[in-house]
C-alpha atoms as a PDB file:
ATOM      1  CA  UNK A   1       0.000   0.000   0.000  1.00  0.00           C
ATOM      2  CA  UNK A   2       1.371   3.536  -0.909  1.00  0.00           C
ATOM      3  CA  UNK A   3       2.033   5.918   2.303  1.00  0.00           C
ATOM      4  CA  UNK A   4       0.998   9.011   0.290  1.00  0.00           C
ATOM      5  CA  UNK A   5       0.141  10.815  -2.798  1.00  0.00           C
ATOM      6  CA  UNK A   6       1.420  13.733  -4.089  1.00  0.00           C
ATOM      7  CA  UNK A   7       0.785  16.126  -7.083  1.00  0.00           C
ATOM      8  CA  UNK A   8       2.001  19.629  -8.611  1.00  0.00           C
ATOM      9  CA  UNK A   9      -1.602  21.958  -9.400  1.00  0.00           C
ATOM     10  CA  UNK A  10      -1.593  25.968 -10.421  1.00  0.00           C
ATOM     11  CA  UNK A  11      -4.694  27.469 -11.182  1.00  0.00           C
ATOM     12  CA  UNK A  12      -4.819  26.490 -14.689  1.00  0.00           C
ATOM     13  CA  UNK A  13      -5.301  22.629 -13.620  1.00  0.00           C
ATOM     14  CA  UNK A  14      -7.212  22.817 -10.236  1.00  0.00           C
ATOM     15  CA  UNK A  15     -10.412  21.454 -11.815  1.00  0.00           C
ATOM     16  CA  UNK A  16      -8.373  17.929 -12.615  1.00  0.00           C
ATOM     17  CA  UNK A  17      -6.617  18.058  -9.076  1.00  0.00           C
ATOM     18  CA  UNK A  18      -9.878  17.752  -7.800  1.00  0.00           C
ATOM     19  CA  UNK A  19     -10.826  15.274  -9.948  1.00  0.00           C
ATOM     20  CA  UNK A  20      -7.477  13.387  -9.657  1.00  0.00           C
ATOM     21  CA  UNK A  21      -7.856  13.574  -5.944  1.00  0.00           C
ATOM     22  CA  UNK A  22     -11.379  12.173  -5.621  1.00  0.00           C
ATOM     23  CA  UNK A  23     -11.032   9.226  -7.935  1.00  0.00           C
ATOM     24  CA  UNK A  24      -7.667   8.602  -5.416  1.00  0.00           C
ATOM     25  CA  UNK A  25     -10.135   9.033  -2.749  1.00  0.00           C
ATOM     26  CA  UNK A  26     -12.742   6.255  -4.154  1.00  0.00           C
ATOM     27  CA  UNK A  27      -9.834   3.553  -3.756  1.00  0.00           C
ATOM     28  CA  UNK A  28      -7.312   5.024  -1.098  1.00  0.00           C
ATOM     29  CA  UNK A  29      -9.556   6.701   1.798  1.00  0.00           C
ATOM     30  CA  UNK A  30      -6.768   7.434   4.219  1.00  0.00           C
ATOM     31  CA  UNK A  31      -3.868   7.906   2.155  1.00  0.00           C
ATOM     32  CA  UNK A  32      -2.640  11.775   2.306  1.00  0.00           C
ATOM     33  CA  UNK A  33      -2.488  13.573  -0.554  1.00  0.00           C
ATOM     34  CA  UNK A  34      -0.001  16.483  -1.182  1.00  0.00           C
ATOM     35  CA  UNK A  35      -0.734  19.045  -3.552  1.00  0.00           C
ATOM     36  CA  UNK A  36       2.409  21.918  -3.860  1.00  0.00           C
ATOM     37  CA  UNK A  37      -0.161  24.301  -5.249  1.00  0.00           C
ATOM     38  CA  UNK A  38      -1.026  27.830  -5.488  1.00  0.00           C
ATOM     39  CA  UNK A  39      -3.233  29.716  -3.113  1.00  0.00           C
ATOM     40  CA  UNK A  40      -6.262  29.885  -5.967  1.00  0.00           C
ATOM     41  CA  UNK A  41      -5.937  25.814  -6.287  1.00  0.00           C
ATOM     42  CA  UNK A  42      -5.829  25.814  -2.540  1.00  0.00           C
ATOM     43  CA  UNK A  43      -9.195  27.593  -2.035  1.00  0.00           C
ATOM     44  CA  UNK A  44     -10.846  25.701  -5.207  1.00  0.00           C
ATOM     45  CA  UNK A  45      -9.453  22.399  -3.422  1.00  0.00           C
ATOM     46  CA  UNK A  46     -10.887  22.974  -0.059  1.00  0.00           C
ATOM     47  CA  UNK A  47     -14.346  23.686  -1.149  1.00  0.00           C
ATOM     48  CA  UNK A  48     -14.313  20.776  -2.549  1.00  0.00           C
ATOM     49  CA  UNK A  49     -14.349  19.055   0.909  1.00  0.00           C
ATOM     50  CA  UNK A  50     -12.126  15.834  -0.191  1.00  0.00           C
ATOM     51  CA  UNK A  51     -10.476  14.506   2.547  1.00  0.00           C
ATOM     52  CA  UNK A  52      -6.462  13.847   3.612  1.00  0.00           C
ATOM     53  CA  UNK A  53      -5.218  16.967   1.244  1.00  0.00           C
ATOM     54  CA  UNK A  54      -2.475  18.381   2.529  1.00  0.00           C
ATOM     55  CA  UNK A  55      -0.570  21.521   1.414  1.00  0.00           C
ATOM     56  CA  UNK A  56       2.636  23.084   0.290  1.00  0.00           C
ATOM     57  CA  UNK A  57       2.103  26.556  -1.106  1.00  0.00           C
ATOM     58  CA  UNK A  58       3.347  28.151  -4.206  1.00  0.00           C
ATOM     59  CA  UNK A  59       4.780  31.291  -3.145  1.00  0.00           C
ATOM     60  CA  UNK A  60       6.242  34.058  -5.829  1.00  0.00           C
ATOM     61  CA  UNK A  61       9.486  33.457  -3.909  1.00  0.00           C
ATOM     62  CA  UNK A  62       9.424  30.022  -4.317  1.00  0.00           C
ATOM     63  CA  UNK A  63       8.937  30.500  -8.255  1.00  0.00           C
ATOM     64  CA  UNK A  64      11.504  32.757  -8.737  1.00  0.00           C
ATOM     65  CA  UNK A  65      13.899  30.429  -7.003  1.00  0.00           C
ATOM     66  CA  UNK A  66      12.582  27.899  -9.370  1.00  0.00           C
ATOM     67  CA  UNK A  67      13.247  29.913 -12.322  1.00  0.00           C
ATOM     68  CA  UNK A  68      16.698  31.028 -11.607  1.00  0.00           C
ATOM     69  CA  UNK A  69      17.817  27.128 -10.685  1.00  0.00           C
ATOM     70  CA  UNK A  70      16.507  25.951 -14.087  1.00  0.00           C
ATOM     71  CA  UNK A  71      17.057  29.511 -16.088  1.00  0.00           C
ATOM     72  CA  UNK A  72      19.030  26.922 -18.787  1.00  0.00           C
ATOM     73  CA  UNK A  73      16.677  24.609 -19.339  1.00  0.00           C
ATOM     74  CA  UNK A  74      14.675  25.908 -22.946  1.00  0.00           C
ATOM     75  CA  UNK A  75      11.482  25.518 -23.840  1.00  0.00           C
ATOM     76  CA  UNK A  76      10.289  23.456 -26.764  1.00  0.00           C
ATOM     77  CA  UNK A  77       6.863  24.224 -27.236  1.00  0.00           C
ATOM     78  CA  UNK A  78       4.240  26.550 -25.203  1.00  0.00           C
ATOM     79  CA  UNK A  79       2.218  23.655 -23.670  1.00  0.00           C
ATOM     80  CA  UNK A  80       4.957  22.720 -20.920  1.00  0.00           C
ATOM     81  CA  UNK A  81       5.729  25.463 -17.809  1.00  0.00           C
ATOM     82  CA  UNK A  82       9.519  24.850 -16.998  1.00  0.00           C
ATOM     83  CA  UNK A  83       8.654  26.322 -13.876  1.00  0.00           C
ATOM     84  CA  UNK A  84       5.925  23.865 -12.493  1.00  0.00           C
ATOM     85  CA  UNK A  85       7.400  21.040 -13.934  1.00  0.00           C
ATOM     86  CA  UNK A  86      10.775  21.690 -11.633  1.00  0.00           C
ATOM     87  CA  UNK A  87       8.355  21.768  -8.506  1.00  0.00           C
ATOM     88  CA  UNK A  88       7.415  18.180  -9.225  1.00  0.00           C
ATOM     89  CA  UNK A  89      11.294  17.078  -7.688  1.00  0.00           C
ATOM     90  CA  UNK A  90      10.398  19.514  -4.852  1.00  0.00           C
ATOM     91  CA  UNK A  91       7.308  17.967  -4.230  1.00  0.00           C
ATOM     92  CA  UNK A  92       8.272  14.565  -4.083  1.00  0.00           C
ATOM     93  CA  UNK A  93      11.061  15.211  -1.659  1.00  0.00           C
ATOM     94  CA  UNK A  94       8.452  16.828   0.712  1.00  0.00           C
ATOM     95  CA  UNK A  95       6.299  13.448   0.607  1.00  0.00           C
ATOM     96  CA  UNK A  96       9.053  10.697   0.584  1.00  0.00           C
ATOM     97  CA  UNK A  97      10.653  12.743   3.589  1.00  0.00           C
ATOM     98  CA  UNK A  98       6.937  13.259   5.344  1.00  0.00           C
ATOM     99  CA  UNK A  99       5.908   9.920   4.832  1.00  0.00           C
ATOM    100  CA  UNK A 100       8.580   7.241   3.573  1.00  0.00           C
ATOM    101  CA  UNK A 101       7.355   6.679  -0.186  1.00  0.00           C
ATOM    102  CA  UNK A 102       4.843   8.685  -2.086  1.00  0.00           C
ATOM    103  CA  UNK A 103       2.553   8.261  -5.888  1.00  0.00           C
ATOM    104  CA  UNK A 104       3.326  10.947  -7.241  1.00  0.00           C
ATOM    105  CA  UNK A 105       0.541  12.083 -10.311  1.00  0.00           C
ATOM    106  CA  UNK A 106       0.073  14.603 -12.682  1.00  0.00           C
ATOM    107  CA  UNK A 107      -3.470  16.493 -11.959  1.00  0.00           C
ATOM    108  CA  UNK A 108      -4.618  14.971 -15.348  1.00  0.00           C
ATOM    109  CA  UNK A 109      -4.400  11.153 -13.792  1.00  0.00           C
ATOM    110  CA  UNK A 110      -7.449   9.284 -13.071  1.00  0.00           C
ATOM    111  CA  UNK A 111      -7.292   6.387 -11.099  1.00  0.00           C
ATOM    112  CA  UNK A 112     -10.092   4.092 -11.749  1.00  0.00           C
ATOM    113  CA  UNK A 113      -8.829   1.079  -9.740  1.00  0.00           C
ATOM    114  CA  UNK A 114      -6.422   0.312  -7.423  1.00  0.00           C
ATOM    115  CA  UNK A 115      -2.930   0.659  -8.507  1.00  0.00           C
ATOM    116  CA  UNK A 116      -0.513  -0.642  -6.075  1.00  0.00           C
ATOM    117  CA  UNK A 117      -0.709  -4.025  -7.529  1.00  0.00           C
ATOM    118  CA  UNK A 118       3.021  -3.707  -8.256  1.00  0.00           C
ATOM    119  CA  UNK A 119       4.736  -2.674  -5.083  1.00  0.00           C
ATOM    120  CA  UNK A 120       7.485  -4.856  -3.559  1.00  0.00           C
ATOM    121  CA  UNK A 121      10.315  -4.290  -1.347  1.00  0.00           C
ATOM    122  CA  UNK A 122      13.314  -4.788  -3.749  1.00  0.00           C
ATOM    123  CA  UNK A 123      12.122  -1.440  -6.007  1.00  0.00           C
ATOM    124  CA  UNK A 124      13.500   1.650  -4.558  1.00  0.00           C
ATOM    125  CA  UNK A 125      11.442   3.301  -7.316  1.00  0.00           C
ATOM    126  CA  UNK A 126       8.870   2.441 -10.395  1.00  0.00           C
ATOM    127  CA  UNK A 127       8.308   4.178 -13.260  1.00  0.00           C
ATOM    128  CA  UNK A 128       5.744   4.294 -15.857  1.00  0.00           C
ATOM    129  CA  UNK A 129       6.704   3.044 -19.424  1.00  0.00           C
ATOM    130  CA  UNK A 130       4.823   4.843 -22.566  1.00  0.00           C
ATOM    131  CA  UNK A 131       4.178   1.637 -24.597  1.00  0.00           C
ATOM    132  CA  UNK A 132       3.662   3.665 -27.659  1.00  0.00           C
ATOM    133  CA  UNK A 133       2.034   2.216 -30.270  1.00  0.00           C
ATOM    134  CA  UNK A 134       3.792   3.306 -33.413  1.00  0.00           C
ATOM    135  CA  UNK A 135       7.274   5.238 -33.706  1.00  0.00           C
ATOM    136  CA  UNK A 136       8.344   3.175 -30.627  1.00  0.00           C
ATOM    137  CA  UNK A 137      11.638   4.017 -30.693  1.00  0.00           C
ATOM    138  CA  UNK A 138      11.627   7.363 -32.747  1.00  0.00           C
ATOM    139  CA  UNK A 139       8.998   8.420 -29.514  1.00  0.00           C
ATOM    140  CA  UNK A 140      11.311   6.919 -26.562  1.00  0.00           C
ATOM    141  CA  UNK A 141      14.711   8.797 -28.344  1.00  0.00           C
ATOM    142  CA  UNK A 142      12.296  12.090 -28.718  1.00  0.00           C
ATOM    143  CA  UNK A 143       9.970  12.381 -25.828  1.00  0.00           C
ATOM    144  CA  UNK A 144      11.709   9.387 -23.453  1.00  0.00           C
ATOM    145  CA  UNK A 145      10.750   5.385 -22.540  1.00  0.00           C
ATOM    146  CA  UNK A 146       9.070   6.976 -18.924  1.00  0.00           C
ATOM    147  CA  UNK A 147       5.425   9.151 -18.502  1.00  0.00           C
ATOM    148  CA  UNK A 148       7.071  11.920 -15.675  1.00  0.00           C
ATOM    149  CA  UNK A 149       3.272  12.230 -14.882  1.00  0.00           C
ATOM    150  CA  UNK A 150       3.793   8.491 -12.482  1.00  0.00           C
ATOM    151  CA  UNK A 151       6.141   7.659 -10.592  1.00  0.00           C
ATOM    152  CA  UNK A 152       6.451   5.666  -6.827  1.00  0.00           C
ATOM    153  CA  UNK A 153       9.320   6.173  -4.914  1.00  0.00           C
ATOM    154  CA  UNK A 154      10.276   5.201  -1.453  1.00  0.00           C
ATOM    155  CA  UNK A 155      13.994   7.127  -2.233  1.00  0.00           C
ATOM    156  CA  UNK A 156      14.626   9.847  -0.212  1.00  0.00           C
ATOM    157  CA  UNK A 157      17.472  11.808  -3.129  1.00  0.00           C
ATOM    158  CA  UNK A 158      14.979  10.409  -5.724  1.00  0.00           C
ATOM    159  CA  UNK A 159      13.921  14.203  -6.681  1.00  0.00           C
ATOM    160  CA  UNK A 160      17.133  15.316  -5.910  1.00  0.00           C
ATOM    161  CA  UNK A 161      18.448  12.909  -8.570  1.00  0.00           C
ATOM    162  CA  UNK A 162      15.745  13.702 -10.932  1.00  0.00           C
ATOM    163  CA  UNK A 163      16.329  17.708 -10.862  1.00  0.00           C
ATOM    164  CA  UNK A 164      20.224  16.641 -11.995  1.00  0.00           C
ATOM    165  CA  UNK A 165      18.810  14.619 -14.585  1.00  0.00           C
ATOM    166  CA  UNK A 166      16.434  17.607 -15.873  1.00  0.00           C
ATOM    167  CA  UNK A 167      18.959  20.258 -15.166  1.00  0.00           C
ATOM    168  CA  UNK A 168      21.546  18.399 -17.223  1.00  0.00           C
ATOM    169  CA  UNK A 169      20.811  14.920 -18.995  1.00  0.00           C
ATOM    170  CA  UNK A 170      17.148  15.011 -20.411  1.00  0.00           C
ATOM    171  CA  UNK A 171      16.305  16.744 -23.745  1.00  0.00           C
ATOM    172  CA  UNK A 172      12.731  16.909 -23.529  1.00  0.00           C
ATOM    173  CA  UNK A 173      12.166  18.909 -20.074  1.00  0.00           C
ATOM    174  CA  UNK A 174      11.913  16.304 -17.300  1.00  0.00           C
ATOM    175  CA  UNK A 175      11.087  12.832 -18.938  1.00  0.00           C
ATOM    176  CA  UNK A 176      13.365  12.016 -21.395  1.00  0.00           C
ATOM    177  CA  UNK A 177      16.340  11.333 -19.385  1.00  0.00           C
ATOM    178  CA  UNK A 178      14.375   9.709 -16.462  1.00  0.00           C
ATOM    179  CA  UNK A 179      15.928   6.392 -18.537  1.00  0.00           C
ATOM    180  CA  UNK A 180      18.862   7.571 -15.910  1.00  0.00           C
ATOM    181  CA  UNK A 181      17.192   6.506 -12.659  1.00  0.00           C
ATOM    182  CA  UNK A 182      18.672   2.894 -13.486  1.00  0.00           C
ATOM    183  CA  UNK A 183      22.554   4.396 -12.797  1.00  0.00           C
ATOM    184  CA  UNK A 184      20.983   5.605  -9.648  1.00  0.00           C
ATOM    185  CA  UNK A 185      18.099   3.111  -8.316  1.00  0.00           C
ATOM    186  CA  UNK A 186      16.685  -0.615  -8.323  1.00  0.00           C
ATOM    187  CA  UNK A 187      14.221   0.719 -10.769  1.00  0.00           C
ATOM    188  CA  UNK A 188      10.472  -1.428 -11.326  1.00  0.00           C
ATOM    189  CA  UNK A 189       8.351  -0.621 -13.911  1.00  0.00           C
ATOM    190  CA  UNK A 190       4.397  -0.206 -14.056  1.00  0.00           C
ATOM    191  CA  UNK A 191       2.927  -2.530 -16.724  1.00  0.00           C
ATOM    192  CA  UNK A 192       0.820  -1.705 -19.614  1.00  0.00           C
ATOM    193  CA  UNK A 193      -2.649  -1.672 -17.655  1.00  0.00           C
ATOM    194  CA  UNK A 194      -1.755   1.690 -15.792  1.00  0.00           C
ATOM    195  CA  UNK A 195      -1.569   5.427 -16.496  1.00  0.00           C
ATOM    196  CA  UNK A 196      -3.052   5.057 -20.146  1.00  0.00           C
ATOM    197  CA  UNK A 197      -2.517   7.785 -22.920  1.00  0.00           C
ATOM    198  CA  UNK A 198      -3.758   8.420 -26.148  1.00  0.00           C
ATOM    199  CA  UNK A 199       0.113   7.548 -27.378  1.00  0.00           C
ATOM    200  CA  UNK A 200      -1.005   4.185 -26.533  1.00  0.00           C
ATOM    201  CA  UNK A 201      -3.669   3.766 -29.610  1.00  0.00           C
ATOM    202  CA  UNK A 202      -2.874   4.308 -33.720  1.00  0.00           C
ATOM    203  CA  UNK A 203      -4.874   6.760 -34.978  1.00  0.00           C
ATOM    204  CA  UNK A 204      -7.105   6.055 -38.065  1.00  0.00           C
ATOM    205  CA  UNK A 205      -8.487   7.741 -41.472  1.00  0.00           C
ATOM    206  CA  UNK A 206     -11.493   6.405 -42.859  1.00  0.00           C
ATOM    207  CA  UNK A 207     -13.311   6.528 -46.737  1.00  0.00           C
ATOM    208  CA  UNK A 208     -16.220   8.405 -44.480  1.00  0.00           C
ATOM    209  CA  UNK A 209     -14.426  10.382 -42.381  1.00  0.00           C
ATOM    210  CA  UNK A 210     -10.695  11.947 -43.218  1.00  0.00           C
ATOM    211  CA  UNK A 211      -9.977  13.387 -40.027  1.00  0.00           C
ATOM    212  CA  UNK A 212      -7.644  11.256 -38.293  1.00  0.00           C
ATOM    213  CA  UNK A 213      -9.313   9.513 -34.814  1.00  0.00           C
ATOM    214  CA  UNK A 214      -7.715   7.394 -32.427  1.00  0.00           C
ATOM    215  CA  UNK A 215      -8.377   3.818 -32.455  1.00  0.00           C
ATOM    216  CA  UNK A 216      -9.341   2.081 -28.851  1.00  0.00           C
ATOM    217  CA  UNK A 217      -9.505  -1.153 -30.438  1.00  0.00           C
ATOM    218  CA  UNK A 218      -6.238  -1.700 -29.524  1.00  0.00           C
ATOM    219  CA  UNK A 219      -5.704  -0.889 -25.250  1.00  0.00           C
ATOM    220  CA  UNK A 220      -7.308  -4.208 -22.753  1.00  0.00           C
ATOM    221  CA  UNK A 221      -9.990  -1.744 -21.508  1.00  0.00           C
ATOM    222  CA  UNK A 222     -11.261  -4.714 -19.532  1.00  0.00           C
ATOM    223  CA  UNK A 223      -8.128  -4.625 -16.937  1.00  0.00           C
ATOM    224  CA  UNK A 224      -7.064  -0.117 -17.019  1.00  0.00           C
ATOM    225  CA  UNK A 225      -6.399   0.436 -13.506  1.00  0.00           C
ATOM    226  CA  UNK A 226      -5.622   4.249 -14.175  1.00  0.00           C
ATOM    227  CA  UNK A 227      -5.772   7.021 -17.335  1.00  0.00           C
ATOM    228  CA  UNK A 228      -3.683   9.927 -18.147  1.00  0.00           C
ATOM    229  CA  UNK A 229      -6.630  11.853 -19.646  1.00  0.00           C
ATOM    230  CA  UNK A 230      -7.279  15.797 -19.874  1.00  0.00           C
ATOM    231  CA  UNK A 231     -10.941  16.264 -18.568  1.00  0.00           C
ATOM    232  CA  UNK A 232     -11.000  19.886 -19.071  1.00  0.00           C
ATOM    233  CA  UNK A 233     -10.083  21.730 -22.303  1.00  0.00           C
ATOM    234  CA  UNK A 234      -9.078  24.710 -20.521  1.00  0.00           C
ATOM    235  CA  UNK A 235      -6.187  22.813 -19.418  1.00  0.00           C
ATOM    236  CA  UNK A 236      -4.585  22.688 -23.101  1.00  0.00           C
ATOM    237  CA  UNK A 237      -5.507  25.384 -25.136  1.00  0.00           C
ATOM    238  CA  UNK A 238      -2.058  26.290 -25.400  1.00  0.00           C
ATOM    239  CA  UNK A 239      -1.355  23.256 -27.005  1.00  0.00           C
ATOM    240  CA  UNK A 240      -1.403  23.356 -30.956  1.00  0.00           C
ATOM    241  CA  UNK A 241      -4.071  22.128 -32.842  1.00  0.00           C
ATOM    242  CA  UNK A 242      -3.327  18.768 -33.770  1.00  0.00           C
ATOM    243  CA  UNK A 243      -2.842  17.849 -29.951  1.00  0.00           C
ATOM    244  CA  UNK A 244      -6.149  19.368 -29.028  1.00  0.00           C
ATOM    245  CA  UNK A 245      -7.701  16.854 -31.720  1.00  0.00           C
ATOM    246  CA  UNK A 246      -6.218  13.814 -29.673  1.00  0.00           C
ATOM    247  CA  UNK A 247      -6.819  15.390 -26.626  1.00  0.00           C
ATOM    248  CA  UNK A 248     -10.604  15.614 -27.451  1.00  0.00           C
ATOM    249  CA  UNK A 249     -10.777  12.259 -28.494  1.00  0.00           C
ATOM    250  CA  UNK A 250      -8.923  10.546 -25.985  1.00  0.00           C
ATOM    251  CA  UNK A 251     -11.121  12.616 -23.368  1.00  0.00           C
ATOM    252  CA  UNK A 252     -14.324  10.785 -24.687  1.00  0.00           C
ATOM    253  CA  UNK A 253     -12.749   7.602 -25.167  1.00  0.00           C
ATOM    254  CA  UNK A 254     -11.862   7.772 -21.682  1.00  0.00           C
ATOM    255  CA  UNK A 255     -14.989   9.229 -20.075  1.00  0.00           C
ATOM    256  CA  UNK A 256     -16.831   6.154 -21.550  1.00  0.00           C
ATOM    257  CA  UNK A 257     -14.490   3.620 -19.398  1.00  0.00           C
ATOM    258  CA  UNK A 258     -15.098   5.460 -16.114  1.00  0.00           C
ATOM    259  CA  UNK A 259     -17.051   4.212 -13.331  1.00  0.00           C
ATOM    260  CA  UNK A 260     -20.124   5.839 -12.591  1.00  0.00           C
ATOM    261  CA  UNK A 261     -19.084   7.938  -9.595  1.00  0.00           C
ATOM    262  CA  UNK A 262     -15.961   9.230 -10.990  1.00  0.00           C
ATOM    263  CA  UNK A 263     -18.282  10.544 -14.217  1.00  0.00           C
ATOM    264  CA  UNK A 264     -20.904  12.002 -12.405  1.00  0.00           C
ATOM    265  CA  UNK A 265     -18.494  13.927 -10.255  1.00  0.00           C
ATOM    266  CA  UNK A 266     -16.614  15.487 -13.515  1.00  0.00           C
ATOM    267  CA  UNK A 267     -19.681  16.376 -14.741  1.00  0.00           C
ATOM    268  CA  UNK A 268     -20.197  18.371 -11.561  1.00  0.00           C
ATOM    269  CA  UNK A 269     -16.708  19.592 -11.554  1.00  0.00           C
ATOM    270  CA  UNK A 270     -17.288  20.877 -15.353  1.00  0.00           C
ATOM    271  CA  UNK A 271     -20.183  23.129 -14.179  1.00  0.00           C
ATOM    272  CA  UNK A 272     -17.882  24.994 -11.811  1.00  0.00           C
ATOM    273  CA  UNK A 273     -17.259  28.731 -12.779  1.00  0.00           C
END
């Protein structure tokens, strides 16, 4: 069983923390969950009423300590905030110090089972493989073999580590040279039934219909313990427009596999102004 959770939300995403949080909730009732947030998610957070949240504020001091640590790293598109993404190693210090081992998520996770099928003593941390569909290899050289949106660790340096690897061994921001926890760590590896993305599925043109749409066909919805799904569109419109497409689709492809509880209380989340 996992000692915590833990998650980096700003404003932009605190609809999905809350959403991320409750499905957590619907399998893990007493597990704490840390959010490193900003005092807007804060507020939205708490009237949610979800239980176990703990916090670790976002402060404009904070940030600007952020952004002069990682003033070299460059951006590559204007989806990705270097900024945030460098509080993830921050915030899983905090929990593996607070509570031994943490689950860390990104706010766009849904858990719709349990998902510690997979712990055991001899990992020190486990990471979450893409399994892309096509361009394997072309995707893992580009974009990296590990999701940086799920990750267990019971390693106290593990985001210590991981802000060296960012800082000076990963091309694409965090993820692409997490392949460098193995110099570092006894490193385990979630299978293909958790933290499912739309890179997971071809996408397909028809005679009927030209647009390109992803293709479900090909993911065991039968065992998905967890999805890496946007619920909320106003969490990418920064992203360009051919990402938006997937996005879209994968959100409905998604919503479809949910369990009841977990849809009914996005749709209530969605009404929130």
């Amino acid at each position: 069983m996992f000692s915590s959770f833990s998650a980096v939300a700003t404003r932009e995403v605190k609809k999905e923390a809350a959403i991320m949080a409750f499905s957590v909730r619907c399998h893990y009732h007493d597990c704490p969950i840390l959010f490193v947030c900003d005092a807007e998610t804060r507020a939205y957070l708490e009237s949610k009423e979800i239980p176990g949240l703990e916090y670790s504020m976002i402060t404009e001091e904070r940030l600007k300590k952020v952004r002069e640590d990682y003033a070299e790293i460059q951006a590559v598109n204007n989806f990705h905030r270097i900024d945030c993404i460098a509080l993830k190693m921050e915030c899983l210090g905090e929990a593996v110090f607070k509570w031994g081992d943490t689950m860390f998520l990104d706010t766009d996770i849904i858990l719709g089972r349990p998902i510690h099928d997979c712990l055991n003593e001899r990992d020190e941390i486990i990471l979450s493989p893409h399994y892309n569909y096509l361009d394997r290899a072309k995707n893992y050289r580009t974009y990296g073999v590990f999701n940086a949106g799920y990750i267990w660790t019971k390693a106290r340096n593990a985001g210590e580590i991981w802000k060296e690897l960012y800082l000076h061994r990963s091309d694409f921001y965090e993820q692409q040279g997490m392949i460098w926890f193995f110099e570092h760590f006894q490193v385990g590896q979630f299978d293909e039934h958790h933290n499912i993305g739309f890179w997971r599925m071809p996408q397909m043109t028809t005679q009927m219909q030209r647009t390109p749409t992803l293709d479900p066909s090909v993911v065991d919805w039968d065992n998905a313990r967890s999805f890496h799904a946007h619920m909320m569109p106003e969490c990418y419109v920064n992203a360009d427009f051919g990402l938006k497409r997937v996005y879209n689709q994968h959100r409905e492809i998604v919503y479809k596999r949910l369990p009841k509880e977990i849809q009914e209380y996005i749709y209530a989340v969605q009404a929130d102004k």
